[in-house]
N, C-alpha and C. Protein backbone atom coordinates (compact mmCIF):
# COMPACT_ATOMS: atom_id res chain seq x y z
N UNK A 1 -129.35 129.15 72.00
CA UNK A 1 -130.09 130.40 71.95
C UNK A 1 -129.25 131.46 71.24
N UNK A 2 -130.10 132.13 70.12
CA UNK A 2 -129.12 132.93 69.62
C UNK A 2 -129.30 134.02 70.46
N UNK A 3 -128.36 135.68 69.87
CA UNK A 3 -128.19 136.83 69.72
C UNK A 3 -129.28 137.74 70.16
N UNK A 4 -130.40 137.36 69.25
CA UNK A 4 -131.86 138.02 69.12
C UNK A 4 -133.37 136.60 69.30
N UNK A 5 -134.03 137.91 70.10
CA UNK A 5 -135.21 136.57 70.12
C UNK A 5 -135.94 137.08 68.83
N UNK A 6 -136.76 135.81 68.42
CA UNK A 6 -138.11 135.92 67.20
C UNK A 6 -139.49 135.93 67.77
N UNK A 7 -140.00 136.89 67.85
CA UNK A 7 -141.05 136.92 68.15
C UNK A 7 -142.19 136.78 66.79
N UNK A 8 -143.25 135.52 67.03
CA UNK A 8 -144.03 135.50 65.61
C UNK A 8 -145.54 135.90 66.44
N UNK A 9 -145.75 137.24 65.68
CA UNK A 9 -146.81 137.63 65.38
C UNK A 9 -148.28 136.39 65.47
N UNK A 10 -149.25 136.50 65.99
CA UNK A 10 -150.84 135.81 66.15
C UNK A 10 -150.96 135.62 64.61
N UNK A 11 -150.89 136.57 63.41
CA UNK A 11 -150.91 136.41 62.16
C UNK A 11 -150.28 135.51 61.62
N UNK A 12 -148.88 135.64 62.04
CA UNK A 12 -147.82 134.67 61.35
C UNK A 12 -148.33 133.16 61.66
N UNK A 13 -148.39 132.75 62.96
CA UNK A 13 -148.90 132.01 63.77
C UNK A 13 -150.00 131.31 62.94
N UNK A 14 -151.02 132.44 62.76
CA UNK A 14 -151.94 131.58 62.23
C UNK A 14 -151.97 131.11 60.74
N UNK A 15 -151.41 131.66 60.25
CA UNK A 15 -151.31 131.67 58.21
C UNK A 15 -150.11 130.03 57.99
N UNK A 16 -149.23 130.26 59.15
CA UNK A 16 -148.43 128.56 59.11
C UNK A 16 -149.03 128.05 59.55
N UNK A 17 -149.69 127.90 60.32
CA UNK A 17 -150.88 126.62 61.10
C UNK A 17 -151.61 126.04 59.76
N UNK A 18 -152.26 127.44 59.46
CA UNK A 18 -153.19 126.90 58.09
C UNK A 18 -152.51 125.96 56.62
N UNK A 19 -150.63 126.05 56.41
CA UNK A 19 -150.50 126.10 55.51
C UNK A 19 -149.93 124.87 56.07
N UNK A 20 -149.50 124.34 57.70
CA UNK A 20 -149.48 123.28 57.86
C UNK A 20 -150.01 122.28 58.01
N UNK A 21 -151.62 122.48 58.18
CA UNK A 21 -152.84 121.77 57.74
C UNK A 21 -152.62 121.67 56.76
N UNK A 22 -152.60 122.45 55.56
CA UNK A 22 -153.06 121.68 53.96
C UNK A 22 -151.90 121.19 53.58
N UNK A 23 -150.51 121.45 54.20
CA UNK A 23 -149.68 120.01 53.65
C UNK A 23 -149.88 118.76 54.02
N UNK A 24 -150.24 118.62 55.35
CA UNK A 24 -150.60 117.40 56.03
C UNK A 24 -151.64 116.86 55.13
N UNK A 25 -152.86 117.33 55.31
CA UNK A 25 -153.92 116.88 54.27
C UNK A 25 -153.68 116.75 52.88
N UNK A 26 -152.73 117.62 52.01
CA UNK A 26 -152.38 116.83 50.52
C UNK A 26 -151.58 116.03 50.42
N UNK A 27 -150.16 116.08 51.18
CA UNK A 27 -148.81 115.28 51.04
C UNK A 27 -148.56 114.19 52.29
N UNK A 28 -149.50 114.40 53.38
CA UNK A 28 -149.03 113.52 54.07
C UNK A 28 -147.86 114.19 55.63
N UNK A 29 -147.78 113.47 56.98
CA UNK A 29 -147.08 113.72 57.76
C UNK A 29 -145.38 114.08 57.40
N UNK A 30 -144.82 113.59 56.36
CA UNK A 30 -143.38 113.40 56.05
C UNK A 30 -143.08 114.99 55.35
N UNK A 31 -144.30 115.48 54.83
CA UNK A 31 -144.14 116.79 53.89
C UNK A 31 -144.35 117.48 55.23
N UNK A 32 -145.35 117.74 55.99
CA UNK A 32 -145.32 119.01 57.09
C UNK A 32 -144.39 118.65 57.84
N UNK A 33 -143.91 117.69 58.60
CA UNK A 33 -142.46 117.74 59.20
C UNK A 33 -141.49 118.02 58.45
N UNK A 34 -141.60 118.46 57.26
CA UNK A 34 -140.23 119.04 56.33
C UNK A 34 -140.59 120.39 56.47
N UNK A 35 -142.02 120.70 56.30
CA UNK A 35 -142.37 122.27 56.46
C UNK A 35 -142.16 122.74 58.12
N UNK A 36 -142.41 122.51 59.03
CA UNK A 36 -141.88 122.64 60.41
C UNK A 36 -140.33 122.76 60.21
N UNK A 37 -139.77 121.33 59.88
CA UNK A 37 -138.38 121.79 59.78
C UNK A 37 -137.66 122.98 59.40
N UNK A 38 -138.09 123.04 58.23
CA UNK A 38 -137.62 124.25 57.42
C UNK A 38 -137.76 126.00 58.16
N UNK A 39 -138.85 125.66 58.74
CA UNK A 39 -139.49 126.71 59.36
C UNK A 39 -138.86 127.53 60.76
N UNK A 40 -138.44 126.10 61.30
CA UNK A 40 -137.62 126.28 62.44
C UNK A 40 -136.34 126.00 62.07
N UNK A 41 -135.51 126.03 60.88
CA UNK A 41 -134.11 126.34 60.70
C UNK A 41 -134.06 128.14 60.48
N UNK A 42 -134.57 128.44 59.64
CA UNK A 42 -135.48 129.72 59.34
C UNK A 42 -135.13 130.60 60.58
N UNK A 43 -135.96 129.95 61.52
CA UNK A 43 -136.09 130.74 62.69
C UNK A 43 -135.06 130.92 63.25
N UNK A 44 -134.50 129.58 63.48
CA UNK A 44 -132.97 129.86 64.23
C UNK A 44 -131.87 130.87 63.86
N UNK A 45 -131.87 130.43 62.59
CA UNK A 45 -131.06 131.62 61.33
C UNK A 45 -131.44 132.74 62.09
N UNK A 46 -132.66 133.54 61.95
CA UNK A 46 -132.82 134.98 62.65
C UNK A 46 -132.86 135.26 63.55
N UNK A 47 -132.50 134.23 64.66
CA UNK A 47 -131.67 134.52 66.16
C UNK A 47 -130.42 134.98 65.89
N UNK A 48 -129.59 134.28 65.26
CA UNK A 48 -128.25 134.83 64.95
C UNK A 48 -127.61 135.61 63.80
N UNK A 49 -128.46 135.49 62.44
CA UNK A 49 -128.04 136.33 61.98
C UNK A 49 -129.50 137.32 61.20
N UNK A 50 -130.37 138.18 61.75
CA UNK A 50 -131.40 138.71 61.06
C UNK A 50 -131.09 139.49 60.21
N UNK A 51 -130.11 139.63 59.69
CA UNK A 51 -129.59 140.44 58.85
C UNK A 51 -129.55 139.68 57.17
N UNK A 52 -129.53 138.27 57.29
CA UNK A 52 -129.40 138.01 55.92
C UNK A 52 -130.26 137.49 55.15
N UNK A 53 -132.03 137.64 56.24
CA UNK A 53 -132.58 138.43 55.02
C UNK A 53 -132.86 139.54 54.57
N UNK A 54 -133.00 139.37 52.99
CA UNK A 54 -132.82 140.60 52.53
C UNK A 54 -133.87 140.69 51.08
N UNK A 55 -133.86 139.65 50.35
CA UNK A 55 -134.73 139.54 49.09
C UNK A 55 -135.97 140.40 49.22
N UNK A 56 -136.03 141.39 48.20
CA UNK A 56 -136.94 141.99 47.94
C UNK A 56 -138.47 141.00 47.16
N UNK A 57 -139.72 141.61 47.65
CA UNK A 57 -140.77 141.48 47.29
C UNK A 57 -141.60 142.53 46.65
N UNK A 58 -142.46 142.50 45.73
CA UNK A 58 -143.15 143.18 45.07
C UNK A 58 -143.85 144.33 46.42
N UNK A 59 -144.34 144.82 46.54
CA UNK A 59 -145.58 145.68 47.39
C UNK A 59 -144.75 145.30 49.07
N UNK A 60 -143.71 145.34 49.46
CA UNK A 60 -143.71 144.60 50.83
C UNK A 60 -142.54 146.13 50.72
N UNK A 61 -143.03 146.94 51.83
CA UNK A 61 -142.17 147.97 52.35
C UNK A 61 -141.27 147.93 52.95
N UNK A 62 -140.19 148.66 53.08
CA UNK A 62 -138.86 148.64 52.62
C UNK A 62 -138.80 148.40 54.11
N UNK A 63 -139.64 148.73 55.22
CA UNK A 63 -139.09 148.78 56.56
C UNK A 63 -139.01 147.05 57.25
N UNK A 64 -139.28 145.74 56.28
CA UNK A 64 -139.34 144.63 56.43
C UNK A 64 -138.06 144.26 55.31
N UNK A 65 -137.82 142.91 56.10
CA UNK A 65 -136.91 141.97 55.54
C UNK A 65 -137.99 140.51 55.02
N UNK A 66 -137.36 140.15 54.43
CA UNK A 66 -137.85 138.66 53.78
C UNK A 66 -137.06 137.29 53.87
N UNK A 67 -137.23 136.17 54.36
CA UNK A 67 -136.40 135.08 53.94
C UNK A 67 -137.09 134.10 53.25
N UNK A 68 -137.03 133.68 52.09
CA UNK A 68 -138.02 132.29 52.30
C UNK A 68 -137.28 131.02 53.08
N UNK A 69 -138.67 130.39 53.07
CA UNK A 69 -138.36 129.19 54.00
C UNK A 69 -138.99 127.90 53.30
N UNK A 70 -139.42 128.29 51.86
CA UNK A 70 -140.52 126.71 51.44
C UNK A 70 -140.74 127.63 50.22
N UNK A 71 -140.83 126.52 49.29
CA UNK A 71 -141.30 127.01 47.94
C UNK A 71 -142.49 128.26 48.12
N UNK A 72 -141.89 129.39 47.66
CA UNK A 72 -143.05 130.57 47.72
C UNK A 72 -143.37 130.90 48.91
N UNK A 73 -143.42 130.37 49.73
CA UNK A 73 -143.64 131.12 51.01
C UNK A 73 -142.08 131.54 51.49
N UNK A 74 -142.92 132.51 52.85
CA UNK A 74 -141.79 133.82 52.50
C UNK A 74 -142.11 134.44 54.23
N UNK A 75 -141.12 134.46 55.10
CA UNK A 75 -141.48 135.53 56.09
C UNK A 75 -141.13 136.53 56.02
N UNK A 76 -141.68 137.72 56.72
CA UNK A 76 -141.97 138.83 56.90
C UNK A 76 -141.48 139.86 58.04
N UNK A 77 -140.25 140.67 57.93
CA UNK A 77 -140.35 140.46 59.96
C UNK A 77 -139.12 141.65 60.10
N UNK A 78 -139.24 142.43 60.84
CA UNK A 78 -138.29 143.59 61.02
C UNK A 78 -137.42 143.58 61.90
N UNK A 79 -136.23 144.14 62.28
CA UNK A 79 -135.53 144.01 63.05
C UNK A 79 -135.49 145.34 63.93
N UNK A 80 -135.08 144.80 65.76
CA UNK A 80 -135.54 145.87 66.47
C UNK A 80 -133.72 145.80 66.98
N UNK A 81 -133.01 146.40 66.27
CA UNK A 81 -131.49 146.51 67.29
C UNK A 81 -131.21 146.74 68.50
N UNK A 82 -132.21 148.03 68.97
CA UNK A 82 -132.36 148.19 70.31
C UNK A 82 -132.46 146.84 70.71
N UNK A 83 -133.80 146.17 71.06
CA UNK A 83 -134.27 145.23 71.79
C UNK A 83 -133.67 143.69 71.93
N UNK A 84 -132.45 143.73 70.39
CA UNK A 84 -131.98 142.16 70.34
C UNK A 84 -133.02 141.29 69.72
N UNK A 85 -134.23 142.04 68.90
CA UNK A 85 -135.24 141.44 68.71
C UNK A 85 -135.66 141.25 67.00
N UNK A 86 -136.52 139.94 66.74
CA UNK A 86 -136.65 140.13 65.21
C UNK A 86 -138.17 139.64 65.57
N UNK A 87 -139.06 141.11 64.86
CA UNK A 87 -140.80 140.59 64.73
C UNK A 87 -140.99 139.94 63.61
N UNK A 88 -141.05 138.46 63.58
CA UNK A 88 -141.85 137.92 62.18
C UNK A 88 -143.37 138.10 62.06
N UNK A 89 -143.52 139.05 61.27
CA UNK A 89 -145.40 139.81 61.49
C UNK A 89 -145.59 139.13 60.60
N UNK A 90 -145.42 138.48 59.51
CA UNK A 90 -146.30 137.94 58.20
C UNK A 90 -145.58 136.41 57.77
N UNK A 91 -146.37 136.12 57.17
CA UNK A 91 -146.09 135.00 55.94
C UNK A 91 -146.99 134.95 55.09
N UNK A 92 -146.38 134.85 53.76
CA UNK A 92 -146.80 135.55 52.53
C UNK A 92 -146.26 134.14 51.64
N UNK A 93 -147.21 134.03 50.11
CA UNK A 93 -147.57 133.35 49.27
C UNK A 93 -147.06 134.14 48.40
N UNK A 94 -145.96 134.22 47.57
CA UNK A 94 -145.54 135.22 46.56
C UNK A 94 -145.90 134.52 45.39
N UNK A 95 -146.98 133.74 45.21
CA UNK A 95 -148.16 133.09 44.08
C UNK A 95 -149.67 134.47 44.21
N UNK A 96 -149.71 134.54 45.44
CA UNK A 96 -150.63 135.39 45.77
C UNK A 96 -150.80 136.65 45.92
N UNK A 97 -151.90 137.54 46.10
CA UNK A 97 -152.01 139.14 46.10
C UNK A 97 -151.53 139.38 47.30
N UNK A 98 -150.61 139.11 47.67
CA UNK A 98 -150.18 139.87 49.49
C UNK A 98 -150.12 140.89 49.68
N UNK A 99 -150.34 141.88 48.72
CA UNK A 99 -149.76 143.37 49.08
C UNK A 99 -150.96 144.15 49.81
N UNK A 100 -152.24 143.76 50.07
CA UNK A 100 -153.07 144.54 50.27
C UNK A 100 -152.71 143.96 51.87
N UNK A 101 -152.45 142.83 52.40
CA UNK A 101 -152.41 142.93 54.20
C UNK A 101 -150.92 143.28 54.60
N UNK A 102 -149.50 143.62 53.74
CA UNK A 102 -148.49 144.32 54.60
C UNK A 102 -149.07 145.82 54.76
N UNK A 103 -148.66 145.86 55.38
CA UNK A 103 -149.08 147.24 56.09
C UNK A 103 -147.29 148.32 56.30
């Protein structure tokens, strides 16, 4: 257990569900257990260190951090120092128009 918990957002939640369906369905079980994997190294990373992400995105406000975790996809997620806490609110397609749902 790291430092800080990750809390993922109903959004986040649901946009990887979806993107872990259509790997399963194009590539097969061996590709979404690489996307899970990846996903949950990702995660662990921002238990202990939420600080290193940092990569900027087009339209994504300055009060969010970014890491990717998979070709083009990209989380989304701020850090609460007080709380020991990191919100992953999004995952984003940087192929796609994302800028109209960060908020």
């Amino acid at each position: 257990m790291g430092m800080y918990s990750v809390d993922i957002s109903p959004l986040a939640h649901e946009v990887f569900e979806r993107y872990m369906e259509l790997c399963l369905k194009d590539s097969g079980d061996e590709c979404a257990l690489r996307l899970l994997e990846s996903f949950d190294e990702k995660v662990g990373i921002l238990e202990d260190q939420p600080l290193i992400g940092c990569a900027r995105l087009r339209y994504i406000p300055d009060k969010y951090r970014m890491i990717n975790f998979w070709p083009h996809l990209w989380l989304v997620f701020q850090i609460y120092e007080k709380d020991k806490s990191v919100k992953l609110e999004y995952i984003i397609d940087d192929r796609q128009d994302y800028g109209r749902f960060i908020k």
